[in-house]
Protein backbone atom coordinates (compact mmCIF):
# COMPACT_ATOMS: atom_id res chain seq x y z
CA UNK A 1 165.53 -14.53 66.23
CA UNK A 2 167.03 -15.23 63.31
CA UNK A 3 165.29 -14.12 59.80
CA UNK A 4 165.88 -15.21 56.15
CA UNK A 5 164.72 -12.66 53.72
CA UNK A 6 163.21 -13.70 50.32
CA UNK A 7 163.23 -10.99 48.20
CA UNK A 8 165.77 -8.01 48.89
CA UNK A 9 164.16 -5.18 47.20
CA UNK A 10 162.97 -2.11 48.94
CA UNK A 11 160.77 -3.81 51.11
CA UNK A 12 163.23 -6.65 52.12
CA UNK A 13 165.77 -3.66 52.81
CA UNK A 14 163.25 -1.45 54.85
CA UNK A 15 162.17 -5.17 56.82
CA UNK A 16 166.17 -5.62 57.38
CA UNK A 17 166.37 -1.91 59.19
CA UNK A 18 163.26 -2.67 61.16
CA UNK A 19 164.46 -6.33 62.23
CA UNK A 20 167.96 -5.62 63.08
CA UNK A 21 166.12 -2.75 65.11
CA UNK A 22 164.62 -4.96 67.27
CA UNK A 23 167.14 -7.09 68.13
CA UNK A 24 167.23 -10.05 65.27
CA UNK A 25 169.62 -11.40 63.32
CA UNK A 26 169.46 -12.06 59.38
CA UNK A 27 170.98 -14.79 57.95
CA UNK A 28 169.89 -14.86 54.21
CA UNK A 29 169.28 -12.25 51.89
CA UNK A 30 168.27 -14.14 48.84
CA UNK A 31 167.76 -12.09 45.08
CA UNK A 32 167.57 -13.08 41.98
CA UNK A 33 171.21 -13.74 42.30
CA UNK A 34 172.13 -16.42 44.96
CA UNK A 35 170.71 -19.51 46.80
CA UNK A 36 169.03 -20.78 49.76
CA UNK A 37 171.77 -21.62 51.56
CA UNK A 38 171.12 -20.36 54.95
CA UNK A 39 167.40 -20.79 55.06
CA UNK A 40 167.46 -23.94 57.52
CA UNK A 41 169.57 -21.97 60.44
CA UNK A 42 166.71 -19.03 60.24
CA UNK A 43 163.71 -19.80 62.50
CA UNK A 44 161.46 -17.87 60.30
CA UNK A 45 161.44 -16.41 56.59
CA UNK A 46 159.42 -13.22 55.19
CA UNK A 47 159.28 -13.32 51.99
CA UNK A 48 158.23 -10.06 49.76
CA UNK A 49 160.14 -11.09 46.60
CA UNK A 50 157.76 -10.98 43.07
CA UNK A 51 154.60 -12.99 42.18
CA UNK A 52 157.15 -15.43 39.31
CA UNK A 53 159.05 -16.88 42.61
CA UNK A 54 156.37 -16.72 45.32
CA UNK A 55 155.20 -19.99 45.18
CA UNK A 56 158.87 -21.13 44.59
CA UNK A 57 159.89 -19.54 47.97
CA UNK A 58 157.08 -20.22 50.34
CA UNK A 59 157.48 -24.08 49.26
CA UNK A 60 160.99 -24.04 50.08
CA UNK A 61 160.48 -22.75 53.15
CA UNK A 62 158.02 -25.50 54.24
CA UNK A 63 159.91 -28.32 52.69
CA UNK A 64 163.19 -26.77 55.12
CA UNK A 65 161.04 -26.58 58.09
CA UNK A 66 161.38 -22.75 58.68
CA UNK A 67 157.72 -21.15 59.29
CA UNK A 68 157.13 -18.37 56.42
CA UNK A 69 155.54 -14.64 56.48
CA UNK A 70 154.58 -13.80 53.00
CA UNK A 71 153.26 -10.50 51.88
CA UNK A 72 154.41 -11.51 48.21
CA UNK A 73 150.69 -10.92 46.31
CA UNK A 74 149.82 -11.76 42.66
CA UNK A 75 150.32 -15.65 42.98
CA UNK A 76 147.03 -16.24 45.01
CA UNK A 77 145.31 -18.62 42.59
CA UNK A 78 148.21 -21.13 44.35
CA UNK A 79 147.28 -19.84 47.80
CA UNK A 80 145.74 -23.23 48.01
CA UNK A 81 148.29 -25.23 47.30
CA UNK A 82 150.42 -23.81 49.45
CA UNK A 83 147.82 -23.85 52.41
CA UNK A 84 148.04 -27.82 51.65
CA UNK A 85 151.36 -28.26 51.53
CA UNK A 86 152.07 -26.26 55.02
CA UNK A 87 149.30 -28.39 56.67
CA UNK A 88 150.63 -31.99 55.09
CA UNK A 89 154.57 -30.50 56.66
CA UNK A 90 153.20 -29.56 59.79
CA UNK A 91 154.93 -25.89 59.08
CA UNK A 92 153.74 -22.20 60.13
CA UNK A 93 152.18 -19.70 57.61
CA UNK A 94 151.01 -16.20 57.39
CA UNK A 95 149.92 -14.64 53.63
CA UNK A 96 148.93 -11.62 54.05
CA UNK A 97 148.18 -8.81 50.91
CA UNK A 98 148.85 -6.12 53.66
CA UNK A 99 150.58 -6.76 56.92
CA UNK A 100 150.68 -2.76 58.05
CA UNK A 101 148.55 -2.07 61.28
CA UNK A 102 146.98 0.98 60.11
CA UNK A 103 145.46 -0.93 56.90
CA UNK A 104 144.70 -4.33 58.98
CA UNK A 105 142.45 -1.89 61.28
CA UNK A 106 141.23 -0.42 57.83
CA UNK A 107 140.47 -3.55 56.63
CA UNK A 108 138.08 -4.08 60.20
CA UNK A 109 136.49 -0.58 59.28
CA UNK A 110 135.64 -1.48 56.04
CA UNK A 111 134.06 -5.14 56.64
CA UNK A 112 132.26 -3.07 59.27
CA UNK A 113 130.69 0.04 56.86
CA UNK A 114 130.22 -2.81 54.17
CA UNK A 115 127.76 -4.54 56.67
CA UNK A 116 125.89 -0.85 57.40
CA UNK A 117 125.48 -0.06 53.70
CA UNK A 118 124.39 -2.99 52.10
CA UNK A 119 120.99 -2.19 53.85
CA UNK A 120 121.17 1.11 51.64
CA UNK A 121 120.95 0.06 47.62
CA UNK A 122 120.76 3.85 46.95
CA UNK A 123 124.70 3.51 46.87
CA UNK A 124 126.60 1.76 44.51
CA UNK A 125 130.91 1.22 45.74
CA UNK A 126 133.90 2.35 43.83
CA UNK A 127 137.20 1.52 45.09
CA UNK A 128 140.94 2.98 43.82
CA UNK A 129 144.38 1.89 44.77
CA UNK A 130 147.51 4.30 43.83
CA UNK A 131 150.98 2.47 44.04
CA UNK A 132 154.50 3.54 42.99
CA UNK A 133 155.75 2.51 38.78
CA UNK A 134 157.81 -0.78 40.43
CA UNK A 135 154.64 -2.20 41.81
CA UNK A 136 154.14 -5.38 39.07
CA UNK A 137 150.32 -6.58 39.96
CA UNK A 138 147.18 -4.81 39.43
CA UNK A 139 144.96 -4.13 41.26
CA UNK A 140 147.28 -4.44 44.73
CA UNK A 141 146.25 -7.48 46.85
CA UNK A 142 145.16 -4.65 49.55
CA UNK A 143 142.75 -3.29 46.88
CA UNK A 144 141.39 -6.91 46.25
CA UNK A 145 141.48 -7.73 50.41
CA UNK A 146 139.08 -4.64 50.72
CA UNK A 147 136.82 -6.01 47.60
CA UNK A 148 136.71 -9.27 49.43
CA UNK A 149 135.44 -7.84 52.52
CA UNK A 150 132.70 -5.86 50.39
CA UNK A 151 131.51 -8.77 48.72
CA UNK A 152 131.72 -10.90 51.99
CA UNK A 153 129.18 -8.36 53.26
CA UNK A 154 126.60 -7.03 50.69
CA UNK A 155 124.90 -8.32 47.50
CA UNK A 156 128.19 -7.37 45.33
CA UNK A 157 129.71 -10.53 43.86
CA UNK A 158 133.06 -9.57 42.07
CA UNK A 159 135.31 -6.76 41.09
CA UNK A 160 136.88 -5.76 37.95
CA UNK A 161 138.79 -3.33 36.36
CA UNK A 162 136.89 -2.56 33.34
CA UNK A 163 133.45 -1.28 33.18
CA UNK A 164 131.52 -2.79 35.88
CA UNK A 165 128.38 -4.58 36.40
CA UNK A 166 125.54 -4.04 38.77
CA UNK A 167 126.61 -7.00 40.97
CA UNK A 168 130.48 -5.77 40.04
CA UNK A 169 132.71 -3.34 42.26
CA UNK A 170 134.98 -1.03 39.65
CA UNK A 171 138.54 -0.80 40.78
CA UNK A 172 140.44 1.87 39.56
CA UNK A 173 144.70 1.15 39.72
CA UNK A 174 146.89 3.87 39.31
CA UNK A 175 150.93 3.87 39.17
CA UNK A 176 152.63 6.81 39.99
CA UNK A 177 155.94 7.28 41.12
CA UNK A 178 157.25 6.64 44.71
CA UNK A 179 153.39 6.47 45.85
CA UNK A 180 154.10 3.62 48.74
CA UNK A 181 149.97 2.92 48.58
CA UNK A 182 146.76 4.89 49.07
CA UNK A 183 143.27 2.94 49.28
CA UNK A 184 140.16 4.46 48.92
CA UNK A 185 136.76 2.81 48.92
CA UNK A 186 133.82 5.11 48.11
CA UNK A 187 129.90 4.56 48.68
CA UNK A 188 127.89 6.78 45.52
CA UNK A 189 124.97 8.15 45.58
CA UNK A 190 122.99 10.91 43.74
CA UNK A 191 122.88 13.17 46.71
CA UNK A 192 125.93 12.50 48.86
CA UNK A 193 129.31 9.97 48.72
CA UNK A 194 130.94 8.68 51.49
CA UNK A 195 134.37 7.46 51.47
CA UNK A 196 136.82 5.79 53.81
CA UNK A 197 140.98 6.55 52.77
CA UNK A 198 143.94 4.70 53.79
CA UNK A 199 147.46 6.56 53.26
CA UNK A 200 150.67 4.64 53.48
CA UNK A 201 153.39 7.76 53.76
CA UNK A 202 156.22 5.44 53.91
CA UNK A 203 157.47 1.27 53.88
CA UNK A 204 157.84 0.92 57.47
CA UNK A 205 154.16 0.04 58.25
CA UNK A 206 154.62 -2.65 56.38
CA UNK A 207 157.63 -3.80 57.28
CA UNK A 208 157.07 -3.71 60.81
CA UNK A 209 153.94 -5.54 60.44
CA UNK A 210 155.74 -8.38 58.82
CA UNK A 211 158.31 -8.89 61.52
CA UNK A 212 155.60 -8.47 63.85
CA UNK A 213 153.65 -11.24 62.65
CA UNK A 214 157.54 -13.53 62.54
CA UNK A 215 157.82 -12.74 66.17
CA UNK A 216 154.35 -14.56 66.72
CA UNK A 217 154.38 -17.34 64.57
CA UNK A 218 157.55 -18.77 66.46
CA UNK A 219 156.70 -21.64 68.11
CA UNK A 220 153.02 -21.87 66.31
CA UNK A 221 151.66 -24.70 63.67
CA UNK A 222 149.20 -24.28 61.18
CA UNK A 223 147.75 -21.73 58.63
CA UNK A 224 147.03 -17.74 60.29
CA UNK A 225 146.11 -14.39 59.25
CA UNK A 226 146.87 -10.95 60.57
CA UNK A 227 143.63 -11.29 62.13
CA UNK A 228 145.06 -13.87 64.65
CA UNK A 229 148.14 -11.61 65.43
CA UNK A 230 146.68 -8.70 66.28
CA UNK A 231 143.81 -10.57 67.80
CA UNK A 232 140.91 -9.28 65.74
CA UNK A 233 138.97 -12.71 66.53
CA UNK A 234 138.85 -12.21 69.97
C-alpha cells in the first residue's frame, strides 16, 4: 500500500515507523515546506498535520481521488463541509479525534457508564485531558469525543472550560511536557467519586490505529468512523 503523509511531525514520523513496519510504502511526506506532488500515486493519505491546513489537506485529497484518514482535530466546525465534499467525489473518509484502540474501547466504556449514571442525579461529571506543550487545541478532540458521548447519554447539554453550568460538563486542559495524553472522566458526589482513566504512555497507539483504519478503507466509498473499523456496530 502506498501512503502519503500530511503532516510530518512526531506523529507523521511515529505513523512512518509503524507503516513501513508493516509492509507499506510512503510516497509523500508533505510539511510546511513542499507540495503535493506525489499524492495521486498513494492509494490512501493520513493526515495529522495542524488545525490552519486541515481542511486544506483533506480537500486535496478528495479532489485527487486518494481516500483520506484524518486524526488532524481543531477544524471540526468544517467537518461538514468536508463530509459533503467526499460524498459529492465519491471518495473515502475517516476523521477521527482519537484513532488508538485502547481509547476507541474507552470511548465504548464511557458511552456505556454515561447511560448507567444519568439515572443517578446525585453525581455531577468532571472531565480533564493532560497533553504535551506542542499540542495547539484545547481541550483535545479526545476530551470533546468523551463530552459528546456524555451528553449523547444523560441530561448534560454542553461542555466548557470555564466555570460550568448545571446542564454544563467542566473540562479541565492541562499542557505539560512530553505528556502523549491522559483522559479522565469523573462522576462527583458528596459521599463517593467514581472515575474512569485513559493513559497514552507513548505515540504508537495512535499511530497504529491510523494505518489500521488506511488498511480498511482501501477499496471502500463513503463517510466512516473508527466505530466501523473495529466493528463496534456490529
Amino acid at each position: 500500500m502506498k501512503i502519503a503523509l500530511l503532516g510530518y511531525g512526531k506523529m507523521g514520523q511515529t505513523i512512518e515507523r509503524i507503516a513501513l513496519e508493516r509492509g507499506h510504502e510512503i510516497v509523500l511526506k508533505k510539511d510546511e515546506f513542499n507540495t503535493y506532488e506525489g499524492l495521486s500515486s498513494a492509494d490512501v493519505a493520513i493526515d495529522f498535520s495542524i488545525p490552519s491546513v486541515a481542511v486544506e489537506n483533506i480537500s486535496s485529497c478528495f479532489y485527487a481521488n486518494v481516500p483520506v484518514i484524518s486524526g488532524t482535530t481543531g477544524w471540526l466546525e468544517h467537518y461538514d463541509e468536508m463530509e459533503a465534499l467526499c460524498k459529492s467525489k465519491d471518495g473515502a473518509f475517516i476523521s477521527s479525534s482519537n484513532f488508538s484502540l485502547g481509547v476507541n474501547l474507552f470511548f465504548e466504556l464511557n458511552d456505556y457508564l454515561a447511560k448507567m449514571m444519568a439515572k443517578f442525579d446525585s453525581y455531577r461529571v468532571e472531565m480533564e485531558e493532560i497533553h504535551h506543550t506542542q499540542k495547539l487545541d484545547a481541550p483535545s478532540g479526545t476530551a470533546i469525543s468523551l463530552a459528546k458521548g456524555v451528553i449523547a447519554n444523560s441530561t448534560y447539554t454542553n461542555w466548557t472550560l470555564n466555570e460550568p453550568k448545571s446542564n454544563e460538563i467542566h473540562i479541565e486542559a492541562i499542557r505539560i511536557e512530553d505528556v502523549p495524553g491522559t483522559h479522565t472522566v469523573s462522576y462527583i458526589s458528596e459521599i463517593d467519586t467514581i472515575d474512569i482513566k485513559h493513559t497514552a504512555h507513548n505515540r504508537d497507539g495512535f499511530a497504529l490505529g491510523a494505518v489500521i483504519a488506511a488498511e480498511w478503507i482501501i477499496g471502500k466509498k463513503g463517510v466512516f468512523s473508527m466505530k466501523d473499523v473495529l466493528n463496534f456496530n456490529n
